[in-house]
Protein backbone atom coordinates (compact mmCIF):
# COMPACT_ATOMS: atom_id res chain seq x y z
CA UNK A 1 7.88 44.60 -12.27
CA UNK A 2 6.69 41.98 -14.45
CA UNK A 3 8.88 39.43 -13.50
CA UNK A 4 7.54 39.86 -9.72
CA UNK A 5 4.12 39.57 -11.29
CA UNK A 6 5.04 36.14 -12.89
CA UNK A 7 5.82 35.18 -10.37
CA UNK A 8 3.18 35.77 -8.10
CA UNK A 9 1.29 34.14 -10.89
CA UNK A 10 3.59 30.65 -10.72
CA UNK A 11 2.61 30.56 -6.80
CA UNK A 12 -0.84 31.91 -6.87
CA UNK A 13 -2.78 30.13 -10.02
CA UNK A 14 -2.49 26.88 -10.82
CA UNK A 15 -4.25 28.23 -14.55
CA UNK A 16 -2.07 30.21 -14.84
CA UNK A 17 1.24 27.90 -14.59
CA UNK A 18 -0.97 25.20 -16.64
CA UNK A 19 -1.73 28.33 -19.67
CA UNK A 20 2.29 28.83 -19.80
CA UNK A 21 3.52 25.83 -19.56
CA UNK A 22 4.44 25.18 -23.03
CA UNK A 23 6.51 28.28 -23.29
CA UNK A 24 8.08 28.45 -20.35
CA UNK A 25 11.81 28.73 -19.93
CA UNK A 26 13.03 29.88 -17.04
CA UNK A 27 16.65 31.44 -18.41
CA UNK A 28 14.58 34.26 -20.16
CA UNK A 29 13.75 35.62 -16.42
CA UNK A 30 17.07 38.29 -15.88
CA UNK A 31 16.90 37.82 -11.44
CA UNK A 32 18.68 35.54 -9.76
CA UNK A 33 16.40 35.22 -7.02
CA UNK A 34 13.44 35.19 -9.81
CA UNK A 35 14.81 31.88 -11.14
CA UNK A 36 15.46 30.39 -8.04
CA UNK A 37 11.62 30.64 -6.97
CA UNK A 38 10.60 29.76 -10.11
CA UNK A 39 11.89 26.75 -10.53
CA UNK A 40 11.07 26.09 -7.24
CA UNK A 41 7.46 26.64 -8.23
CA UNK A 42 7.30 24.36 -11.23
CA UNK A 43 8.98 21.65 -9.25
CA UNK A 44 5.64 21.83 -7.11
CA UNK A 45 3.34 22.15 -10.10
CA UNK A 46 4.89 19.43 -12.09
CA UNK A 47 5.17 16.75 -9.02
CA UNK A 48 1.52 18.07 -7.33
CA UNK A 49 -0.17 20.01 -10.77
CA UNK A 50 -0.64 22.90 -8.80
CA UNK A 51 0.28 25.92 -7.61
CA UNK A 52 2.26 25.98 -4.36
CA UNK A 53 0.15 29.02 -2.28
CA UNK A 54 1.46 29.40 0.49
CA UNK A 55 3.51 26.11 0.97
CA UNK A 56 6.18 28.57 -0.78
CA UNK A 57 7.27 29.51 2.69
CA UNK A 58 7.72 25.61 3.42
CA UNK A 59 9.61 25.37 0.20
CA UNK A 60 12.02 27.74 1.11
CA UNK A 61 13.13 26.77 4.46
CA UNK A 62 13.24 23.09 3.17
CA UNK A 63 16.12 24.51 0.66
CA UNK A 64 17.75 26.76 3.12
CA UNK A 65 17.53 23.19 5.38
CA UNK A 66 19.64 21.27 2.78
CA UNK A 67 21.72 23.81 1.72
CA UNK A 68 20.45 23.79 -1.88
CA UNK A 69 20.90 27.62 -1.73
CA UNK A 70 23.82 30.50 -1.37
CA UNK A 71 23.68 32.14 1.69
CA UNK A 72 23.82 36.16 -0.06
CA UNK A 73 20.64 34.66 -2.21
CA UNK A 74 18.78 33.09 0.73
CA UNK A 75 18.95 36.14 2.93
CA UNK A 76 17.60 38.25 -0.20
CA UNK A 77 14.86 35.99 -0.60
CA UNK A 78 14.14 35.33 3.29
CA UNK A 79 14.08 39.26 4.06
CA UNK A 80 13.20 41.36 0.42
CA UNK A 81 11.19 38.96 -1.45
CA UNK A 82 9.26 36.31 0.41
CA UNK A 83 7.46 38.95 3.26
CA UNK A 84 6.32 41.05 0.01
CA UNK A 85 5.47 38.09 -2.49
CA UNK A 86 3.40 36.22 0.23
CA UNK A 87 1.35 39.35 1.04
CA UNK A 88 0.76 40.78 -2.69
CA UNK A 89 -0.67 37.30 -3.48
CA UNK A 90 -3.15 37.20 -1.32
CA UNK A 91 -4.09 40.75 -1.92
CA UNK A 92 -3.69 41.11 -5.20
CA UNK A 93 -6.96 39.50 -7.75
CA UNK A 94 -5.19 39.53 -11.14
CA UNK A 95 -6.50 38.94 -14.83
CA UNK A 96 -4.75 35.14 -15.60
CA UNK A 97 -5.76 36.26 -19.43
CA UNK A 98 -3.74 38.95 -19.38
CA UNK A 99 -0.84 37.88 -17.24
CA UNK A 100 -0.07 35.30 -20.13
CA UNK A 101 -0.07 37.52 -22.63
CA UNK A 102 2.49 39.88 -21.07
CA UNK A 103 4.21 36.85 -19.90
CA UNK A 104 4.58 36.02 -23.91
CA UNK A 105 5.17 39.55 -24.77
CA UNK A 106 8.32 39.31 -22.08
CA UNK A 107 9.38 36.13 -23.12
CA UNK A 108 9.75 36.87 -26.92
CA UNK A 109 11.65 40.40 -26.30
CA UNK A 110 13.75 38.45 -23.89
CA UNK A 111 14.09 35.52 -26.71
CA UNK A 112 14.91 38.33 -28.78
CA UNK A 113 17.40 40.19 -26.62
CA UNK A 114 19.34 37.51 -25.54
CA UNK A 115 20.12 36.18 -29.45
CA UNK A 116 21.03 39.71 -30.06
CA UNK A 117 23.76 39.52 -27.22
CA UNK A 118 24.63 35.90 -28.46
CA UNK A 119 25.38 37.32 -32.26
CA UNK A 120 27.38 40.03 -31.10
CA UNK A 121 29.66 38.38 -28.53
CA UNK A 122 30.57 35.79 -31.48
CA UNK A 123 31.15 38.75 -33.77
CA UNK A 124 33.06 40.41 -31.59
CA UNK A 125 35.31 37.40 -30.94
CA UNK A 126 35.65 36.81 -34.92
CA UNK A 127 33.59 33.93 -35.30
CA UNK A 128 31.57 35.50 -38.02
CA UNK A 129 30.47 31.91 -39.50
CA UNK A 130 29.16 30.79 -36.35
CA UNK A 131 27.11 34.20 -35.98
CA UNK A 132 25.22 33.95 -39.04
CA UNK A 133 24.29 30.19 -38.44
CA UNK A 134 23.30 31.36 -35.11
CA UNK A 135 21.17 34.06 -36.63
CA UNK A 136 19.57 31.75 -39.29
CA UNK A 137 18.25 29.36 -37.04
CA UNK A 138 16.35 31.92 -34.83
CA UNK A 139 12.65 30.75 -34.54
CA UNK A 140 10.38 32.88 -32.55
CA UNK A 141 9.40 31.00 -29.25
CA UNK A 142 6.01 29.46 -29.69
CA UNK A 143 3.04 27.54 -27.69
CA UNK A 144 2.75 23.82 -28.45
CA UNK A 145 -0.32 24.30 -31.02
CA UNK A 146 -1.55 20.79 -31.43
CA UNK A 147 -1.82 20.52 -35.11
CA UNK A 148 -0.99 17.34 -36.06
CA UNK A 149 -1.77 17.18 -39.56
CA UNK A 150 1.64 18.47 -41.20
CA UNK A 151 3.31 15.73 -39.78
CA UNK A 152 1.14 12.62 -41.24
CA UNK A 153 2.88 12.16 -44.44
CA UNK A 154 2.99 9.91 -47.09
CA UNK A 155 5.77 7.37 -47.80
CA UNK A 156 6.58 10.10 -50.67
CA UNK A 157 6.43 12.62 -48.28
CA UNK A 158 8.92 11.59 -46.00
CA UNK A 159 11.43 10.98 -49.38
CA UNK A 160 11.11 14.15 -49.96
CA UNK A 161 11.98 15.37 -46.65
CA UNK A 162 15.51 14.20 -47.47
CA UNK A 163 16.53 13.47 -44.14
CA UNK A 164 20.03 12.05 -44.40
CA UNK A 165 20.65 8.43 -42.76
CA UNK A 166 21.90 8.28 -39.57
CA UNK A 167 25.81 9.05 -39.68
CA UNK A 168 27.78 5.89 -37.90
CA UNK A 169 29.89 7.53 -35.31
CA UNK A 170 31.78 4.40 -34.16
CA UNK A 171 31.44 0.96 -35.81
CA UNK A 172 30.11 -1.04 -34.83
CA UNK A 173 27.17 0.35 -33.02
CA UNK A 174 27.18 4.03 -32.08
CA UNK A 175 25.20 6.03 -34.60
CA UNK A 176 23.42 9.68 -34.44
CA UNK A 177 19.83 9.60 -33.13
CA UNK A 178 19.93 6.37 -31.82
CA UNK A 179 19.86 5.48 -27.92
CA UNK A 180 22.22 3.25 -25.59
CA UNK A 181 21.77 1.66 -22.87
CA UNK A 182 24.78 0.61 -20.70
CA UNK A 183 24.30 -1.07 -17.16
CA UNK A 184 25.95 -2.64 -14.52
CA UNK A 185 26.70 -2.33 -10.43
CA UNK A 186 27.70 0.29 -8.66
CA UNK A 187 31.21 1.12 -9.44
CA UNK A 188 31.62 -1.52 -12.34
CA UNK A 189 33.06 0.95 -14.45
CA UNK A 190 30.27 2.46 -16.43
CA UNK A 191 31.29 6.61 -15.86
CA UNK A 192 34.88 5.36 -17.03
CA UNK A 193 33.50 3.83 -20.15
CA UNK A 194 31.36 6.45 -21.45
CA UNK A 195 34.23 9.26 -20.78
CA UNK A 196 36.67 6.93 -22.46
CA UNK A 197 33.97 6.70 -25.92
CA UNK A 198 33.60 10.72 -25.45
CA UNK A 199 37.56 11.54 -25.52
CA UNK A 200 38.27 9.59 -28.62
CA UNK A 201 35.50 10.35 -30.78
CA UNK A 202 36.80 14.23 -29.92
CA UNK A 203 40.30 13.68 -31.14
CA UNK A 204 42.19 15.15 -33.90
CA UNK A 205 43.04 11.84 -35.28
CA UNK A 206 40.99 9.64 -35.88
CA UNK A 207 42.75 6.66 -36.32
CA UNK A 208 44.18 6.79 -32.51
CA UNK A 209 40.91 6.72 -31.38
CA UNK A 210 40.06 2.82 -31.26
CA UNK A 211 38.62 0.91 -28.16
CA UNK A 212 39.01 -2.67 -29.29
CA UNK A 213 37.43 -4.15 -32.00
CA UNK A 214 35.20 -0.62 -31.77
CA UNK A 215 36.40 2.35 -34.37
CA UNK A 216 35.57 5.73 -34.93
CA UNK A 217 34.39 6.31 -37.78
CA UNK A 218 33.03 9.76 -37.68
CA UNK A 219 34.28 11.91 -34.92
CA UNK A 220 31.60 13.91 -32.90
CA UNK A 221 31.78 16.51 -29.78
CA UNK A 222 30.18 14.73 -26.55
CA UNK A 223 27.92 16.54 -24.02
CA UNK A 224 28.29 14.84 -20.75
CA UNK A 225 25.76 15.28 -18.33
CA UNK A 226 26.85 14.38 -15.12
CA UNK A 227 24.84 13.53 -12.08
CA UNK A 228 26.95 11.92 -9.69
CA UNK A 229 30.69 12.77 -9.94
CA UNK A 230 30.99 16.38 -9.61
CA UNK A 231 33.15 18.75 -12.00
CA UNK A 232 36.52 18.07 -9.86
CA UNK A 233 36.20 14.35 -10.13
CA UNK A 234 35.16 14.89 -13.90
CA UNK A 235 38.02 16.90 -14.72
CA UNK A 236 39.77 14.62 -13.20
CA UNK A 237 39.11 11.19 -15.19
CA UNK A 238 39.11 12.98 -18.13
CA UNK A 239 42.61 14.64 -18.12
CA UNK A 240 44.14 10.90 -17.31
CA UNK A 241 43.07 9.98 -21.40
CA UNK A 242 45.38 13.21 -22.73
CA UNK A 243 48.09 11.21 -23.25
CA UNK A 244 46.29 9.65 -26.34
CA UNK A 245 46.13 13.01 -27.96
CA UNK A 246 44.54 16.15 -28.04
CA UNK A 247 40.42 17.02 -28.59
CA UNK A 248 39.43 19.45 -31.83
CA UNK A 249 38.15 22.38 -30.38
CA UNK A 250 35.24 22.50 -31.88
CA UNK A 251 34.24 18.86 -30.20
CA UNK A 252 35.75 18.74 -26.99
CA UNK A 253 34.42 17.19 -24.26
CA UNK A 254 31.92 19.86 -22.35
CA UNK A 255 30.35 18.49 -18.93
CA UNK A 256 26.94 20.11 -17.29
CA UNK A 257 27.78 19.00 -13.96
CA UNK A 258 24.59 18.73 -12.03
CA UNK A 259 25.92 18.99 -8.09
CA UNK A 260 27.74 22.31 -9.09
CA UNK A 261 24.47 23.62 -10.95
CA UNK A 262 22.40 22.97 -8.32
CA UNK A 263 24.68 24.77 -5.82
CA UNK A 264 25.59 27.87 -7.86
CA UNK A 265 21.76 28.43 -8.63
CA UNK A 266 19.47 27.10 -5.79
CA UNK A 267 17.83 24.81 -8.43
CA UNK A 268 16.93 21.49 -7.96
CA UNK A 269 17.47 20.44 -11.35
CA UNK A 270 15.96 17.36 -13.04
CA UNK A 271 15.82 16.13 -16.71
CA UNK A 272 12.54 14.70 -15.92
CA UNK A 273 11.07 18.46 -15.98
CA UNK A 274 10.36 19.37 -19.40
CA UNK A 275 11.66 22.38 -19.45
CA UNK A 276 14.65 21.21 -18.25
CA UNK A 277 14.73 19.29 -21.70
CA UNK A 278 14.02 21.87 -23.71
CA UNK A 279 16.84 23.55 -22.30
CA UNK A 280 19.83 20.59 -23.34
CA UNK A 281 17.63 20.41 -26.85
CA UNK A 282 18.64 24.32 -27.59
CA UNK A 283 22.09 23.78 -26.26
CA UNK A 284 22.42 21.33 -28.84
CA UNK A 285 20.48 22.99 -31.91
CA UNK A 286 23.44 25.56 -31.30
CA UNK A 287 25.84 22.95 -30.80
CA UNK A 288 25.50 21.07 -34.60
CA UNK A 289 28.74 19.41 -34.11
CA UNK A 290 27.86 18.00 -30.77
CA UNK A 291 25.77 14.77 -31.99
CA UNK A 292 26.26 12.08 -29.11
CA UNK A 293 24.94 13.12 -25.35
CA UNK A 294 26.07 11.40 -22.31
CA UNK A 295 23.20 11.03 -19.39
CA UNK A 296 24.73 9.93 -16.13
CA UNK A 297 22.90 8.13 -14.39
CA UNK A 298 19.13 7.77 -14.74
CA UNK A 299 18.60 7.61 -11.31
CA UNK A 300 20.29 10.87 -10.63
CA UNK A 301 19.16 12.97 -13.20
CA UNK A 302 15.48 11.79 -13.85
CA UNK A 303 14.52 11.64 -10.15
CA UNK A 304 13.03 8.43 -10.82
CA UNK A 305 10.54 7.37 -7.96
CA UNK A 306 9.46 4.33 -8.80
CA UNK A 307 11.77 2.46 -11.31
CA UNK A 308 9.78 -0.22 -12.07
CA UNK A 309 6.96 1.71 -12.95
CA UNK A 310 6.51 2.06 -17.06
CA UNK A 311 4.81 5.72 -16.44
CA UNK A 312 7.86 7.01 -14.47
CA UNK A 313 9.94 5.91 -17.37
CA UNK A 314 7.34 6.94 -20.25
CA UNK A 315 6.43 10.24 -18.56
CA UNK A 316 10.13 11.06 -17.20
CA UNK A 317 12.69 9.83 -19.64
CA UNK A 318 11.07 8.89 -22.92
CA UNK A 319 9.67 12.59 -24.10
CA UNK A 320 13.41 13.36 -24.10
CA UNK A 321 14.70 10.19 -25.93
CA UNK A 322 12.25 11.24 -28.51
CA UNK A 323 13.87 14.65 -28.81
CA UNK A 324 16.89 13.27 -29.22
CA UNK A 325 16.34 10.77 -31.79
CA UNK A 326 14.82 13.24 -34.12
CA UNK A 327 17.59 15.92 -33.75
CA UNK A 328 20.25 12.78 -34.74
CA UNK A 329 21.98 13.01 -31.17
CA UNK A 330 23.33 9.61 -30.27
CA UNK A 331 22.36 8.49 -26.64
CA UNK A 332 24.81 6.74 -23.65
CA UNK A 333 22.27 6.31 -20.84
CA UNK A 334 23.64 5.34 -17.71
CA UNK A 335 21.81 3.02 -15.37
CA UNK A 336 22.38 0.79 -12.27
CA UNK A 337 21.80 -3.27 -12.63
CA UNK A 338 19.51 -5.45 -10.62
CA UNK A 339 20.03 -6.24 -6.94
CA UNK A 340 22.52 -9.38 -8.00
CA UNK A 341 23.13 -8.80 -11.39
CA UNK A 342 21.30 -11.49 -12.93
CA UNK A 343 18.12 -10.64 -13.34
CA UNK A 344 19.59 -7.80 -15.94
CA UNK A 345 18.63 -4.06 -16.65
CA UNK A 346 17.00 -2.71 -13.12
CA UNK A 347 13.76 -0.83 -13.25
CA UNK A 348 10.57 -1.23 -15.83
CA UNK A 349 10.18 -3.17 -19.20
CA UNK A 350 9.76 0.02 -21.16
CA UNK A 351 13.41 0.93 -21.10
CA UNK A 352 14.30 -1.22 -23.00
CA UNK A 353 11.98 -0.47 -26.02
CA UNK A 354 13.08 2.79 -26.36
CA UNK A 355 16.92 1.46 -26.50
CA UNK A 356 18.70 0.24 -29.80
CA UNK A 357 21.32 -0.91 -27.87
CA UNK A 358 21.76 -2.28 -24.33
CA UNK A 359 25.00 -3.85 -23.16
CA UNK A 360 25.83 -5.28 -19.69
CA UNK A 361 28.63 -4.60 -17.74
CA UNK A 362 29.82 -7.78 -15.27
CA UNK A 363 33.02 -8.28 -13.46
CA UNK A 364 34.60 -11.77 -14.03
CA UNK A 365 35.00 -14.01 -11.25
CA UNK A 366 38.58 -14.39 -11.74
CA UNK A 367 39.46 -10.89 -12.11
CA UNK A 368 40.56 -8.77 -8.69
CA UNK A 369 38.72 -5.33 -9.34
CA UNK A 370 40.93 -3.46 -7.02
CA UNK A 371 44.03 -3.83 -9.75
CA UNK A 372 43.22 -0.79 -11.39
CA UNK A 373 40.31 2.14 -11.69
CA UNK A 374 37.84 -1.00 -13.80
CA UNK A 375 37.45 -4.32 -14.84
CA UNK A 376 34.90 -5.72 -16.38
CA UNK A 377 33.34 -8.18 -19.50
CA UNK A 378 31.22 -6.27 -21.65
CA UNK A 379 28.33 -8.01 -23.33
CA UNK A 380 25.21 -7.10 -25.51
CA UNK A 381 21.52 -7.98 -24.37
CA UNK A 382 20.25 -6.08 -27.25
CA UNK A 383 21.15 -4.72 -30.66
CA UNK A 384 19.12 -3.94 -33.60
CA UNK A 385 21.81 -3.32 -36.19
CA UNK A 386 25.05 -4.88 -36.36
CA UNK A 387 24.22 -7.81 -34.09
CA UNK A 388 27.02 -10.20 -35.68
CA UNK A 389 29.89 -8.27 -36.17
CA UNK A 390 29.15 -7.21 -31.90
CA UNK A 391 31.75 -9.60 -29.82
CA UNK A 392 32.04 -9.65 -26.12
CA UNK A 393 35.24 -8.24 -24.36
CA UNK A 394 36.97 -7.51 -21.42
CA UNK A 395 38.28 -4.68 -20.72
CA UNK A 396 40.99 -3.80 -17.86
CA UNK A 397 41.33 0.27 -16.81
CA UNK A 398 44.81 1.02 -15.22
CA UNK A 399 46.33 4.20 -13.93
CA UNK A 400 50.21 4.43 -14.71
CA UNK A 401 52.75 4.67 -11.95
CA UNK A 402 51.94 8.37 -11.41
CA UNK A 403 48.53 8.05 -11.43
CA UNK A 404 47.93 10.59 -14.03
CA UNK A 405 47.29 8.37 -16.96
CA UNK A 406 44.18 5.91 -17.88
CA UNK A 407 45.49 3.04 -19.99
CA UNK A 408 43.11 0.01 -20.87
CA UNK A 409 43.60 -3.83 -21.91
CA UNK A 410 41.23 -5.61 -24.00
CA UNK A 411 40.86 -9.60 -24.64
């Protein structure tokens, strides 16, 4: 009952949607179909900052339209939910007060429940360790409050916070907390890169793990978010680089695959939706040994509009960045060049002040792409640390005579 109640509230009040914002999450709903209209909801709020009313109806059939939804779901929605939901909303005058303070009182025994279940399938699979760290790091959720004061601090202060220095991952320029930029054209070579970087800094031995004149130094599991391949094509790529040896467990590769997520749940999911961030920043608070994230592309998985607007970037993509940086998760952000090339990173200034790094992608004039999956010259337009030991390269991407292994030449 109260999750048909919030509900109704997402599509009724725009107050209401506004007074939860900040502690919304939609995985702490338990119905299928109550997610899926959800988060069809707050896509309407957060592009229009309101309430959809009765453009719900429009909504759906836009979905059903593009098949963004299962059939079994739509049907439940179409004939159980919709008829009902449509007419209790515009009978029913409820408190907005009190619908947010249930909504909280749901949302923390849900919170609750849900690390209970987490604790005990770990416990129940042995991995006591992992249980208790779990368990230690349980917050209660909370409202953003505002209070800014415990976090203006002296230069004393922030000694005393004792924050360790960013760990370098892989000399000489991938460190924790710090974001990457890497561009280029469309099929340049850019997913091949990044999936290349990911496998080696998972491997068992480190000193296999070299790309050039860059070296591990500190292995690290990779989240790869992927926006444009798909899981088959993912799985894929990835099992060609086996045959340089096999991934720790405990920082293997693991791949949210967005075109499989949105098909399996009727969401339309973008990381330009807060809580959509919120969701990849608990992933990884649970995750400690996953410290470098993989966002491919920006196009894809930001829904950018207007790319050469600062706000889309500021108000899209930087919140997140921000995140990042202070939970010491290194960065690869994936993005398309300009129109020819030359005129460098596509889209507004502001990327690239949020970037440490940004290197360039280009495919040599003398070099025939089709011979192999890649080709290109790699080169920096920025760096902040490191800038002298950074050299240019090319870098050639083969598949063997079976086509099940990835091999590379650099010069």
């Amino acid at each position: 009952m109260i999750e048909r109640k919030i509900i109704i509230g997402l599509i009724t009040s725009t107050e209401y949607c506004r007074q939860i914002k900040d502690l919304w999450d939609v995985q702490l709903l338990e119905s299928a179909s109550a997610k899926i209209i959800a988060n069809w909801t707050w896509e309407y709020f957060t592009k229009y900052d309101k309430a959809p009313g009765k453009e719900i109806e429009t909504i759906y059939y836009s979905k059903v339209k593009a098949g963004k939804i299962q059939k079994n779901l739509a049907e439940e929605i179409e004939e159980d939910i919709l008829p009902g939901l449509s007419e209790e909303a515009t009978q029913e005058e409820f408190n907005v007060k009190y619908l947010v303070e249930e909504t909280e009182k749901y949302f923390q025994s849900q919170h609750l429940q849900q690390l209970a279940a987490n604790v005990q399938a770990l416990i129940a699979s042995g991995r006591i360790t992992e249980a208790n760290t779990l368990a230690e790091k349980y917050k209660p959720l909370s409202k953003v409050t505002g209070k800014i004061t415990p976090f203006i601090r002296t230069i004393q202060q922030i000694r005393e916070q004792g924050r360790p220095r960013p760990t370098l991952l892989m000399k000489p320029w991938l460190r924790e907390g710090q974001t990457t930029i890497i561009y280029g054209n469309y099929g340049s070579g850019k997913s091949l890169l990044t999936i290349a970087i990911a496998y080696v800094l998972g491997l068992n031995h480190i000193d296999d793990g070299d790309i050039g004149p860059w070296v591990v130094k500190n292995p690290t599991g990779t989240l790869y978010i992927d926006g444009e391949l798909g899981e088959q094509e993912m799985e894929e790529r990835i099992k060609c680089f086996e045959w340089i040896g096999t991934q720790r467990k405990d920082r293997t590769i693991q791949v949210l695959s967005i075109p499989e997520y949105q098909l399996d749940t009727g969401d339309t999911f973008y990381l330009s939706h807060r809580e959509n961030q919120i969701k990849i920043i608990r992933w990884l608070q649970e995750h400690p040994k996953y410290k470098l994230i993989v966002l491919d592309s920006a196009s894809t998985l930001f829904g950018l509009e207007q790319e050469n607007d600062n706000s889309e970037w500021n108000n899209k993509i930087n919140p997140f960045l921000r995140d990042l940086r202070a939970l010491g998760v290194a960065t690869i952000l994936l993005h398309h060049a300009g129109k020819d090339n030359k005129r460098g990173l596509r889209g507004a200034s502001s990327m690239g002040a949020m970037a440490h790094n940004i290197f360039r992608l280009t495919v040599p004039k003398d070099k025939d792409i089709s011979e192999g999956e890649a080709w290109f010259k790699l080169s920096k337009d920025k760096q902040r640390s490191a800038g002298f030991t950074f050299r240019d390269f090319t870098m050639h991407f083969t598949l063997d005579a079976e086509g099940t292994e990835t091999h590379w030449e650099i010069s």
